[in-house]
Protein backbone atom coordinates (compact mmCIF):
# COMPACT_ATOMS: atom_id res chain seq x y z
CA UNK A 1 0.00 0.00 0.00
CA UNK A 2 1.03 3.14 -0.82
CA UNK A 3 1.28 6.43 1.30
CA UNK A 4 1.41 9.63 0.85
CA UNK A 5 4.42 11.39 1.77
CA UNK A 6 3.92 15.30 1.53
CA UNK A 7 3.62 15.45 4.99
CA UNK A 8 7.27 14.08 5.48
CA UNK A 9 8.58 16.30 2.64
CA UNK A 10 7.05 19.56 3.22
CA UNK A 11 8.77 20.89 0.35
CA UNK A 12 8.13 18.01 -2.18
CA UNK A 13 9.83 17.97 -5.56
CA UNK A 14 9.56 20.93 -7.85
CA UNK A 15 8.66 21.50 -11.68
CA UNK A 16 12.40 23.09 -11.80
CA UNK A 17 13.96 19.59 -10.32
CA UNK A 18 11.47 17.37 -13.02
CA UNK A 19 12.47 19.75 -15.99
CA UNK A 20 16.23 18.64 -15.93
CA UNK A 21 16.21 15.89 -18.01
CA UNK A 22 18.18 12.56 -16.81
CA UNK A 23 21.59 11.93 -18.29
CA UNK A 24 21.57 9.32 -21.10
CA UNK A 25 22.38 5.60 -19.69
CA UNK A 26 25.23 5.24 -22.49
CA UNK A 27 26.30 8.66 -21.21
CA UNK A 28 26.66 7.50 -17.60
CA UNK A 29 28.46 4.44 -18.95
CA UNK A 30 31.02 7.17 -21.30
CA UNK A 31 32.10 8.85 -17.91
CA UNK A 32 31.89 5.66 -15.54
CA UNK A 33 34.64 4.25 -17.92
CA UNK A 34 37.18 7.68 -17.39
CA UNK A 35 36.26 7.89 -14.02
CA UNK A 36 37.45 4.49 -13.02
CA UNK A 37 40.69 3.89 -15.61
CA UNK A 38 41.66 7.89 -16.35
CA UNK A 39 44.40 7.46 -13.66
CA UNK A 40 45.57 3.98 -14.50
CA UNK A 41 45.68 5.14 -18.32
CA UNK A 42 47.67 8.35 -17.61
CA UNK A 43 50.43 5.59 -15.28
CA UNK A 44 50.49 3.66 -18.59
CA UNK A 45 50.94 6.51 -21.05
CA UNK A 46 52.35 9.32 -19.53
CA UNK A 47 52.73 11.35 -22.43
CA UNK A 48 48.92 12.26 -21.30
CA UNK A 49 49.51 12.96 -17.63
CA UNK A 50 49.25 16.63 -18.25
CA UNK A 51 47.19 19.84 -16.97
CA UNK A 52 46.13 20.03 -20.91
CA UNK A 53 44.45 16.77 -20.83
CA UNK A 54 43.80 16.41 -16.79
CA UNK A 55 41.50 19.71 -17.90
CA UNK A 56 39.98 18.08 -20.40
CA UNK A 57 38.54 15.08 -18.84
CA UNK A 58 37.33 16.93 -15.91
CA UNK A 59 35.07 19.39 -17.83
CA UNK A 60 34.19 16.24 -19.61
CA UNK A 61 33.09 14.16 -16.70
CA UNK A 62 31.41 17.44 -15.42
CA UNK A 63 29.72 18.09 -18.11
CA UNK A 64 25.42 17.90 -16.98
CA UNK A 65 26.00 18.75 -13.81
CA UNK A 66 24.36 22.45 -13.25
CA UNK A 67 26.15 22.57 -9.37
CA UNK A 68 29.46 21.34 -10.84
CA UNK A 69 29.37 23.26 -13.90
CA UNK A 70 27.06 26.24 -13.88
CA UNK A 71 23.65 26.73 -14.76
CA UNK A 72 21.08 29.29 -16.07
CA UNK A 73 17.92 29.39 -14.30
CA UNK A 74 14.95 30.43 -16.17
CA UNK A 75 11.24 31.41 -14.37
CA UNK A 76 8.13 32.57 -15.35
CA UNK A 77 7.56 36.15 -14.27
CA UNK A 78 4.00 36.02 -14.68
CA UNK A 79 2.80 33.48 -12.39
CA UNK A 80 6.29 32.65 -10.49
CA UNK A 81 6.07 29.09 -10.48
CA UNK A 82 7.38 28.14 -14.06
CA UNK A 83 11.54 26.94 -13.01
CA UNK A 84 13.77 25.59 -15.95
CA UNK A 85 17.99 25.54 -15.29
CA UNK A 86 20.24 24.80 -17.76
CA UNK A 87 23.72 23.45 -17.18
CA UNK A 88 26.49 25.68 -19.08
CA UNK A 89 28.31 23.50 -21.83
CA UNK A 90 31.67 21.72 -20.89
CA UNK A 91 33.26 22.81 -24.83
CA UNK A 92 35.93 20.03 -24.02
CA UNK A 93 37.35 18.20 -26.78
CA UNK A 94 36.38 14.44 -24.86
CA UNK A 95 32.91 15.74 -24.49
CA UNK A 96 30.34 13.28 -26.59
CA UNK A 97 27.42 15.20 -25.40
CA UNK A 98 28.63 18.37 -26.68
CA UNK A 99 29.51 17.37 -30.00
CA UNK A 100 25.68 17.78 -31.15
CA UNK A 101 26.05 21.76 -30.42
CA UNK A 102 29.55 21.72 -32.39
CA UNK A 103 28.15 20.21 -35.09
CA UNK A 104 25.18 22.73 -35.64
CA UNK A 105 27.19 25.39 -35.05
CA UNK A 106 29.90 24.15 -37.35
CA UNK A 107 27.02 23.81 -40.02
CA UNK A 108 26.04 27.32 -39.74
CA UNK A 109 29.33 28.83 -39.66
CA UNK A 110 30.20 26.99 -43.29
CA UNK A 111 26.98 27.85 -44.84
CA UNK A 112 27.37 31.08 -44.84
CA UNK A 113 31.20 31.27 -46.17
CA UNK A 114 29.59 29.48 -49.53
CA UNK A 115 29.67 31.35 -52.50
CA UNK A 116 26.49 31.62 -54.65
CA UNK A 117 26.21 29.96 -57.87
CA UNK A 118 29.13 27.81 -57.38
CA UNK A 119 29.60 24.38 -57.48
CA UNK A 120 31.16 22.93 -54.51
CA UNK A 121 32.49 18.75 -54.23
CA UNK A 122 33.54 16.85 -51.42
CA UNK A 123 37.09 16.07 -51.92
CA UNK A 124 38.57 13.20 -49.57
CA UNK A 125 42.10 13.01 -49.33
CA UNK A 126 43.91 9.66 -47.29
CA UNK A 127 47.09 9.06 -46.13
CA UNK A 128 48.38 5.64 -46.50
CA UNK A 129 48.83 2.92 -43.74
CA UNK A 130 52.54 2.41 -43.65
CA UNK A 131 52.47 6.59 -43.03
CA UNK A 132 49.92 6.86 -40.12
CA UNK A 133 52.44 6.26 -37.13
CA UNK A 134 54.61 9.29 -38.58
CA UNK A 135 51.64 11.43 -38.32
CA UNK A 136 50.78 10.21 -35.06
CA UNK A 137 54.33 10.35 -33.57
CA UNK A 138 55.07 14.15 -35.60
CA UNK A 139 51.53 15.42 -35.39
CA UNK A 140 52.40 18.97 -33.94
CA UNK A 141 55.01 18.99 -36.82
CA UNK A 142 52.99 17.79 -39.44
CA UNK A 143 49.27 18.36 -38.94
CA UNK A 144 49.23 22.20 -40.33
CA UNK A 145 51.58 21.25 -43.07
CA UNK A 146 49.41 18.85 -43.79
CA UNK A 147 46.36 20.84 -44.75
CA UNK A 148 48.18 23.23 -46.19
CA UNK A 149 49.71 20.86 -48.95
CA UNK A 150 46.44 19.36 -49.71
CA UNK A 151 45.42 22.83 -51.13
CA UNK A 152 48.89 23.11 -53.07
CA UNK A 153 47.64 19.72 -54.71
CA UNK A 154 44.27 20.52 -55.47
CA UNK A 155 45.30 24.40 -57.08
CA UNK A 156 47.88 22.30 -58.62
CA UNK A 157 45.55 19.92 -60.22
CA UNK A 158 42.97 23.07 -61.20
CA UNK A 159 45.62 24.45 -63.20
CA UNK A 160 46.54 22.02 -64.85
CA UNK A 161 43.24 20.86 -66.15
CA UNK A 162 42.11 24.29 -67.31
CA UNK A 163 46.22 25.19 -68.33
CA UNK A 164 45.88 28.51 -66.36
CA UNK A 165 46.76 29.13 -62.82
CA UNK A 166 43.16 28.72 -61.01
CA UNK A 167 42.83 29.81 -57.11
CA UNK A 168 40.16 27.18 -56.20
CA UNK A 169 38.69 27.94 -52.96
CA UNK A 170 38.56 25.32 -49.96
CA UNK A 171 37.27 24.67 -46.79
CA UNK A 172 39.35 21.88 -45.10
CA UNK A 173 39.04 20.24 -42.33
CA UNK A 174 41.22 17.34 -40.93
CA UNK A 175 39.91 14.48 -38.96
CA UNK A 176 42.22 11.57 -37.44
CA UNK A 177 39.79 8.78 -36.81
CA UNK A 178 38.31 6.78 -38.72
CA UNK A 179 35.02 4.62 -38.02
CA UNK A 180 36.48 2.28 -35.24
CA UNK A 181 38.13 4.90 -33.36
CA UNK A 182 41.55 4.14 -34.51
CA UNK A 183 44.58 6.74 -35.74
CA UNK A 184 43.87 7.52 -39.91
CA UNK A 185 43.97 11.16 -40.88
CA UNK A 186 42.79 12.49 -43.87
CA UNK A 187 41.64 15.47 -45.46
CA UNK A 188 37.96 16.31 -46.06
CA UNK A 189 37.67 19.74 -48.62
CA UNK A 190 34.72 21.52 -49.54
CA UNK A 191 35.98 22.63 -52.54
CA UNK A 192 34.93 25.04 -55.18
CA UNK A 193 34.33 23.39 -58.50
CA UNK A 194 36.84 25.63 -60.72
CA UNK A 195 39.49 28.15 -59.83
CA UNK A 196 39.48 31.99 -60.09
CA UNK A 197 41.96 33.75 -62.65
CA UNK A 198 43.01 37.04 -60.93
CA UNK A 199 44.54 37.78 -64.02
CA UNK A 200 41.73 37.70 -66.35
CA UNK A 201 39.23 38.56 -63.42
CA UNK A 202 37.27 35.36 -64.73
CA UNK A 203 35.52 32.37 -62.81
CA UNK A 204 36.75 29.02 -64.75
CA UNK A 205 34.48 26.34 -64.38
CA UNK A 206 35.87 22.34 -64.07
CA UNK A 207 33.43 19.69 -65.38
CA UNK A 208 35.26 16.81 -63.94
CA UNK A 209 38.54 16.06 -62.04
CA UNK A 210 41.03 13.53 -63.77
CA UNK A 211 41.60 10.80 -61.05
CA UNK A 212 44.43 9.35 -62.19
CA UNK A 213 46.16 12.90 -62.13
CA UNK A 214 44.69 13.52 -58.42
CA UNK A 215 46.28 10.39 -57.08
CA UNK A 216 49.58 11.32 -58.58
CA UNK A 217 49.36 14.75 -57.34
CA UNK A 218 48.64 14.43 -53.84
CA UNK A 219 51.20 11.29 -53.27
CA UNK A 220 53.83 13.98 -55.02
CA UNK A 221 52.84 16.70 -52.87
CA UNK A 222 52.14 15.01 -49.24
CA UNK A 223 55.47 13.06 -49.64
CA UNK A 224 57.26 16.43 -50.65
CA UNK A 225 55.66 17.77 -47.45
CA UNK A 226 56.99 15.17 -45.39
CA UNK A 227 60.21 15.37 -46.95
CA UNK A 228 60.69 19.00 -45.80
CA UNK A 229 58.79 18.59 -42.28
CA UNK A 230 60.26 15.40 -41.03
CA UNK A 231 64.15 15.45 -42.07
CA UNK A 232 65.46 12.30 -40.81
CA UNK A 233 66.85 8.77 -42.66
CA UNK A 234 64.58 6.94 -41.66
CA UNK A 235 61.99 9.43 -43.12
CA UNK A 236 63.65 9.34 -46.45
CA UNK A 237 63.56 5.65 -46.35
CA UNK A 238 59.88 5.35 -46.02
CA UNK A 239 59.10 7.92 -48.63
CA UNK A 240 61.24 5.97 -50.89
CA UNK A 241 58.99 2.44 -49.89
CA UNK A 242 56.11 4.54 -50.84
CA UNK A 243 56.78 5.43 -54.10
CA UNK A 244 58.00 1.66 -55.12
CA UNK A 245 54.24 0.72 -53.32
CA UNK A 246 52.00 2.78 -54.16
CA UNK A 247 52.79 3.38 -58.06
CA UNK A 248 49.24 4.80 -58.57
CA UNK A 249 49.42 7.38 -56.04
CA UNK A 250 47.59 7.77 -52.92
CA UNK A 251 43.61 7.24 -52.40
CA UNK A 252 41.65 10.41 -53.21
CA UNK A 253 38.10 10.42 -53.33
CA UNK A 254 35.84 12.89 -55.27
CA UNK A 255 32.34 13.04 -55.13
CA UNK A 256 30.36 14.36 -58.13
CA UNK A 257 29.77 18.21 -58.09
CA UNK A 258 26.32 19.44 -56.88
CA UNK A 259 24.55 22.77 -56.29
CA UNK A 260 24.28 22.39 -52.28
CA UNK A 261 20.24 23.20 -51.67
CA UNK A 262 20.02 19.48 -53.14
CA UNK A 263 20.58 18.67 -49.31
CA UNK A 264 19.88 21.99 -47.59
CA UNK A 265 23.78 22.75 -47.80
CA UNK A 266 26.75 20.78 -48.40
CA UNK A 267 27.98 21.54 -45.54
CA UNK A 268 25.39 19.75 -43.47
CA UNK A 269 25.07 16.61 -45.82
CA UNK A 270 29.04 16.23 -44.39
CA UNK A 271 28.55 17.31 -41.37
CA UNK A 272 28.19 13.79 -39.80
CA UNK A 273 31.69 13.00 -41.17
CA UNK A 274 33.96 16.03 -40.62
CA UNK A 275 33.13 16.89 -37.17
CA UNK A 276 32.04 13.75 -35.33
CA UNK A 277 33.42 12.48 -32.12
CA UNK A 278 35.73 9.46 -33.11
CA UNK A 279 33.09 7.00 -30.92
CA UNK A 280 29.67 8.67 -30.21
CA UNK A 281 27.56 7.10 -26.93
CA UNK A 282 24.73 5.59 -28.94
CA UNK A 283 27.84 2.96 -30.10
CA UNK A 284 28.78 2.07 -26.81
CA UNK A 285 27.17 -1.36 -26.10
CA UNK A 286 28.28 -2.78 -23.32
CA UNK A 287 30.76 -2.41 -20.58
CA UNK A 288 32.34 -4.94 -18.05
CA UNK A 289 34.55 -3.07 -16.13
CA UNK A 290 37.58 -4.05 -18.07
CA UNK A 291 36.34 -4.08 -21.71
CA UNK A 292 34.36 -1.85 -23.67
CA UNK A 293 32.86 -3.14 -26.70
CA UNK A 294 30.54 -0.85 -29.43
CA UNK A 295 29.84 -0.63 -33.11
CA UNK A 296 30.41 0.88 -36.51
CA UNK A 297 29.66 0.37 -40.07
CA UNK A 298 33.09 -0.60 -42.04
CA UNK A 299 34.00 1.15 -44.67
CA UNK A 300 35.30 -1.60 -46.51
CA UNK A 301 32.44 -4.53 -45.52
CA UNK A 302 29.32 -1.57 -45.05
CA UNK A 303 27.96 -3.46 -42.80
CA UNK A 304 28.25 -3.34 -38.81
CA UNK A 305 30.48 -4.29 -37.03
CA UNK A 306 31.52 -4.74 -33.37
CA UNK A 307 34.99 -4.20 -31.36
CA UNK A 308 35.66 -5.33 -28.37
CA UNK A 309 38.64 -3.73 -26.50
CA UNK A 310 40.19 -3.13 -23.19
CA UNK A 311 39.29 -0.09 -20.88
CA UNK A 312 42.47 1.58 -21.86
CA UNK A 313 42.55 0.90 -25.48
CA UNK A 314 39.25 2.23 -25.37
CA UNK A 315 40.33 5.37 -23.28
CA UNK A 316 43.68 6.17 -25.71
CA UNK A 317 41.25 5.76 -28.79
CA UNK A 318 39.48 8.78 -27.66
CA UNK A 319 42.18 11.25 -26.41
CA UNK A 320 44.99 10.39 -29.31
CA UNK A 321 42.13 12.58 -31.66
CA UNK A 322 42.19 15.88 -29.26
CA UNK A 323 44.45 18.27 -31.09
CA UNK A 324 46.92 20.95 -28.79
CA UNK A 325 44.90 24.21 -27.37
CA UNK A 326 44.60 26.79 -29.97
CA UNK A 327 44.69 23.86 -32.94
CA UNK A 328 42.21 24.54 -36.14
CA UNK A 329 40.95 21.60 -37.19
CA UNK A 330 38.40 23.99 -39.57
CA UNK A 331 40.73 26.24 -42.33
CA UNK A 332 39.61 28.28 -44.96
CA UNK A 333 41.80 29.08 -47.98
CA UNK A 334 42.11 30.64 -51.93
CA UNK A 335 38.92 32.39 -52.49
CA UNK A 336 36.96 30.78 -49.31
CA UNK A 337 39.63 32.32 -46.90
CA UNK A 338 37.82 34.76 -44.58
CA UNK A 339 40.42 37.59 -44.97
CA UNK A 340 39.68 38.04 -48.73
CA UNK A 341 35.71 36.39 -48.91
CA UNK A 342 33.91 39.68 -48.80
CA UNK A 343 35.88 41.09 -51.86
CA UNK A 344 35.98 38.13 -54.14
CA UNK A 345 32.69 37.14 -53.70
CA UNK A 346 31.38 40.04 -55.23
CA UNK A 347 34.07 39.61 -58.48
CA UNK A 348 33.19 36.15 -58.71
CA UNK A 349 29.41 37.02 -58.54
CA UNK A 350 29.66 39.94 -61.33
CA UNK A 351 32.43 37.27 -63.67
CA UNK A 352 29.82 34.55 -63.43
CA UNK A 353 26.61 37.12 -64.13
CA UNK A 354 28.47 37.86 -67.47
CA UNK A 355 28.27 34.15 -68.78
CA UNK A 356 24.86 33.76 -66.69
CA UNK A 357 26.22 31.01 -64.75
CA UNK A 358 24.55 31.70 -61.25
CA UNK A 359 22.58 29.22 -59.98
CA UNK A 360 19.84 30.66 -57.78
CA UNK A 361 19.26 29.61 -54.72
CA UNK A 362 22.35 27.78 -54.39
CA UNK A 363 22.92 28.30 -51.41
CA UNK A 364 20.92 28.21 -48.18
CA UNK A 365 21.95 30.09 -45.00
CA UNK A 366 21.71 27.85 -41.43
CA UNK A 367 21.19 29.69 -38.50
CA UNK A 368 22.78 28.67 -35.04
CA UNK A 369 19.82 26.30 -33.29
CA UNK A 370 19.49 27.93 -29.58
CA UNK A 371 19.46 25.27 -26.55
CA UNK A 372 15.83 26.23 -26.88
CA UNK A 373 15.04 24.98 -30.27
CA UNK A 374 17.63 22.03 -30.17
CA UNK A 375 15.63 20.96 -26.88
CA UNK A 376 11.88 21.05 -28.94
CA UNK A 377 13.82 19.03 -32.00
CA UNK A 378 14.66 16.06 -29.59
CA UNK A 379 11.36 16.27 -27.36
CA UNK A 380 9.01 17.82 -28.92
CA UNK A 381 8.66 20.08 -25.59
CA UNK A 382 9.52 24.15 -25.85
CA UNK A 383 11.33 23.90 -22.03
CA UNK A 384 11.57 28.13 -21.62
CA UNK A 385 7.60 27.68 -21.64
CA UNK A 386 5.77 27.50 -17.89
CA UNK A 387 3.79 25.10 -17.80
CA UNK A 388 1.41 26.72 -15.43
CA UNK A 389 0.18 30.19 -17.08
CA UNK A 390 1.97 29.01 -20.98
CA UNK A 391 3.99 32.20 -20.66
CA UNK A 392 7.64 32.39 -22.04
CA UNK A 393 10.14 32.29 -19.13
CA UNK A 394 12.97 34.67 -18.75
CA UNK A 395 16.25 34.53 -17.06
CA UNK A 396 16.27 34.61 -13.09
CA UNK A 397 19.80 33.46 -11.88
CA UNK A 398 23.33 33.03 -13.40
CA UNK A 399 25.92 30.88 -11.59
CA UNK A 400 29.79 29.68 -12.67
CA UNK A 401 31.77 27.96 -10.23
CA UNK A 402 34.46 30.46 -11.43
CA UNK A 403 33.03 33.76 -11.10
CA UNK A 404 30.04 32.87 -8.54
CA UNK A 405 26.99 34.51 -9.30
CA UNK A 406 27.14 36.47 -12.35
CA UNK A 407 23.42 38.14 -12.73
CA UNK A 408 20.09 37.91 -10.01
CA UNK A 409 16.60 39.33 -11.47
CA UNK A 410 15.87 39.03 -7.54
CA UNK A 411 18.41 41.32 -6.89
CA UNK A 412 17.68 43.67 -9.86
CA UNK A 413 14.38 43.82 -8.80
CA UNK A 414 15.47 45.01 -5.39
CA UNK A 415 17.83 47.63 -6.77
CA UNK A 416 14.89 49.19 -8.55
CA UNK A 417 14.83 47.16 -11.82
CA UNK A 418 10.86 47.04 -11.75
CA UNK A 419 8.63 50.41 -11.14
CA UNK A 420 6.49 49.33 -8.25
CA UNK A 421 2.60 50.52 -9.51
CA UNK A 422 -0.02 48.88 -7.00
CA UNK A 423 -0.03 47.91 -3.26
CA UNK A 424 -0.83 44.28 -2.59
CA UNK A 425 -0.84 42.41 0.66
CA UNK A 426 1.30 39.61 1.60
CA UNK A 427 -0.28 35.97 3.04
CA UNK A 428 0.97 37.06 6.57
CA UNK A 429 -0.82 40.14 6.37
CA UNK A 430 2.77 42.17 5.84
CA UNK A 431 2.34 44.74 3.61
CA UNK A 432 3.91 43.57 0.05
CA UNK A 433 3.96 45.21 -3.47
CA UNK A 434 3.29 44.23 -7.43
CA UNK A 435 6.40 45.00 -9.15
CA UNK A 436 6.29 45.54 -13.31
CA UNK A 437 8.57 45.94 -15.61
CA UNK A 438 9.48 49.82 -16.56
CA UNK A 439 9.95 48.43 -20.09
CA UNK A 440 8.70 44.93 -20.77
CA UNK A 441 5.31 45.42 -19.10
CA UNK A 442 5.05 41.90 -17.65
CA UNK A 443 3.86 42.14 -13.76
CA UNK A 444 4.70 39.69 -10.75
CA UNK A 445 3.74 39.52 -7.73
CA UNK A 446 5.54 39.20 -4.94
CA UNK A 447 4.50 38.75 -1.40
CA UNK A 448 6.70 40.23 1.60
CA UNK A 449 9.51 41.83 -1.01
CA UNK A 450 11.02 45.03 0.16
């Protein structure tokens, strides 16, 4: 039989306390995993027993938790009984459950450095097995060559196809997983479909790109790189193996040109590939205590698999993809490259409006998604809305663990924030007041304030 317990709880469970939702069980598993084996991992490999990383995983593993982290409470200023809070983001590189809000904002951000009426294609560029511990082992060295030489190929190739020196115009990013967690960089370009000619002040169009040529290209110009970057023998030796190896040049992949509305935006049809966490939570399947095992569709079978590895395989499959503090993982060069953008866009606009080869509505601007609209997208629930009087709630406290309390409407209110307009008596017969808004116009009432 069941009792009721209000009398033992005089101050039962509030609206604000149901309106955090729970963490995620595959979450919960994500965190148990560094909590337990982030100290035995750092004794192992102590290349990662550092404040860089140590700060890392504890905004990670804090990450949800509004006393640990911050929060922004929200309440309804009509009725006063309307509570939301909101837990501040972690923004650490580890963080799965933050990777959502990188992702949209990511998409946004690349939308709108798109120029109209071009073409764009989706430009994969590997490197090859026998290279990936050299990247690994160099990867402050080589990482920002690395980018940077996979525009030199692709301006290379432009020019030669049309026999004119083309700027093409790119948006790289790099990425260092691949779909089982493990170390693989490559290259993945948004790049513009042709090549600007300064000299003729002309927009060049490409149909196609020869493969054969691509291949070539990049193995000539990521082994040149590495050549340069990495000076050692043993280097030298291994560029040498993979020329003899590799006589076709490396693995490039081009997918065919398209005008990006086809999919909102190009940018958010590759979305899912350039900026994804190297092992998101919903893959997680089980955990033991000593071996984690989860899922991903192969590349080379498409179908899913499973892994199953140990706790600290598991762990160093995660953190080896964190780049160093101030790292860009998201560049922008030739005529995409945010210093120039503003002025070439409008020459490229006026060169292509002479051959009438603007496409209209091309290209389709993404706006940031608030917490507030990302929340009604995954429950169908608007959470700033009070439940009680269906009034829009506003914000009523700010706390960081930092910098303590950083705004109070309570306090604003008391400093003179609201005009008071009409007496009104408080339940203990104290004299109170109804305090409004000088500006907004929205009233609330508030017994016993002074």
């Amino acid at each position: 039989m069941l009792k009721k317990r209000h009398r033992q709880h005089p101050n039962p469970p509030t609206r604000w306390a149901l309106m955090i939702a729970a963490p995620a069980r595959d979450w919960n598993v994500f965190k148990q995993i560094f909590t337990e084996h982030w100290d035995g991992f750092k004794r192992l490999y102590p290349r990662y027993d550092t404040l860089y990383y140590e700060g890392l995983v504890d905004k990670m593993l804090a990450c949800g938790g509004p006393e640990k982290i911050g929060y922004i409470a929200y309440r309804c200023l009509h009725c006063g009984q309307g509570q939301h809070r909101v837990a501040m983001s972690c923004k650490s590189a580890l963080c799965l459950r933050c990777a959502k809000v990188y992702v949209d904002n990511w998409v946004s951000q690349v939308s709108r450095m798109l120029h109209e009426g071009v073409i764009y294609r989706h430009i994969v560029l590997t490197v090859p097995e026998i290279l990936r511990k050299t990247f690994y082992q160099q990867a402050q060295a080589v990482l920002s060559p690395f980018m940077r030489c996979g525009v030199r190929c692709l301006d290379d190739v432009f020019s030669r196809v049309k026999g004119r020196a083309l700027q093409g115009g790119y948006i790289v990013v790099i990425q260092t997983h691949g779909r089982n967690g493990q170390y693989n960089p490559h290259l993945h370009i948004i790049a513009t479909s042709g090549g600007w000619d300064p000299q003729a002040s002309q927009w060049y169009h490409l149909d196609y790109i020869p493969y054969r040529l691509l291949r070539k290209k990049w193995q000539w110009h990521l082994l040149t790189m590495l050549r340069q970057t990495v000076q050692t023998d043993a280097m030298a030796r291994l560029i040498d193996v993979c020329y003899t190896r590799y006589r076709e040049g490396f693995v490039t992949n081009v997918q065919k040109g398209d005008v990006p509305t086809r999919y909102q935006t190009l940018a958010t049809h590759l979305a899912k590939y350039v900026v994804s966490p190297p092992i998101s939570v919903r893959r997680i399947d089980r955990y033991d205590g000593h071996q984690v095992t989860y899922h991903y569709r192969s590349h080379k079978s498409e179908r899913v698999e499973w892994e199953r590895v140990d706790v600290y395989t598991f762990i160093g499959r995660m953190v080896q993809h964190t780049f160093a503090k101030g790292f860009k993982r998201i560049r922008y060069y030739g005529v995409q490259a945010t210093k120039t953008f503003a002025k070439l866009k409008r020459l490229i606009h006026a060169a292509l409006a002479k051959v009438q080869g603007i496409m209209k509505g091309a290209i389709k601007i993404i706006a940031p998604l608030t917490y507030r609209q990302r929340y009604q997208q995954s429950s169908g629930r608007d959470p700033l809305r009070c439940p009680y009087g269906q009034s829009d709630m506003e914000v009523w406290h700010i706390w960081h663990p930092t910098y303590g309390v950083i705004y109070d409407e309570l306090e604003a209110m008391k400093r003179g924030k609201y005009a008071s307009q009409a007496p009104r008596a408080a339940p203990t017969g104290s004299p109170g007041r109804t305090l409004r808004p000088a500006a907004r116009g929205i009233s609330l009432s508030l017994p016993g304030l002074r």
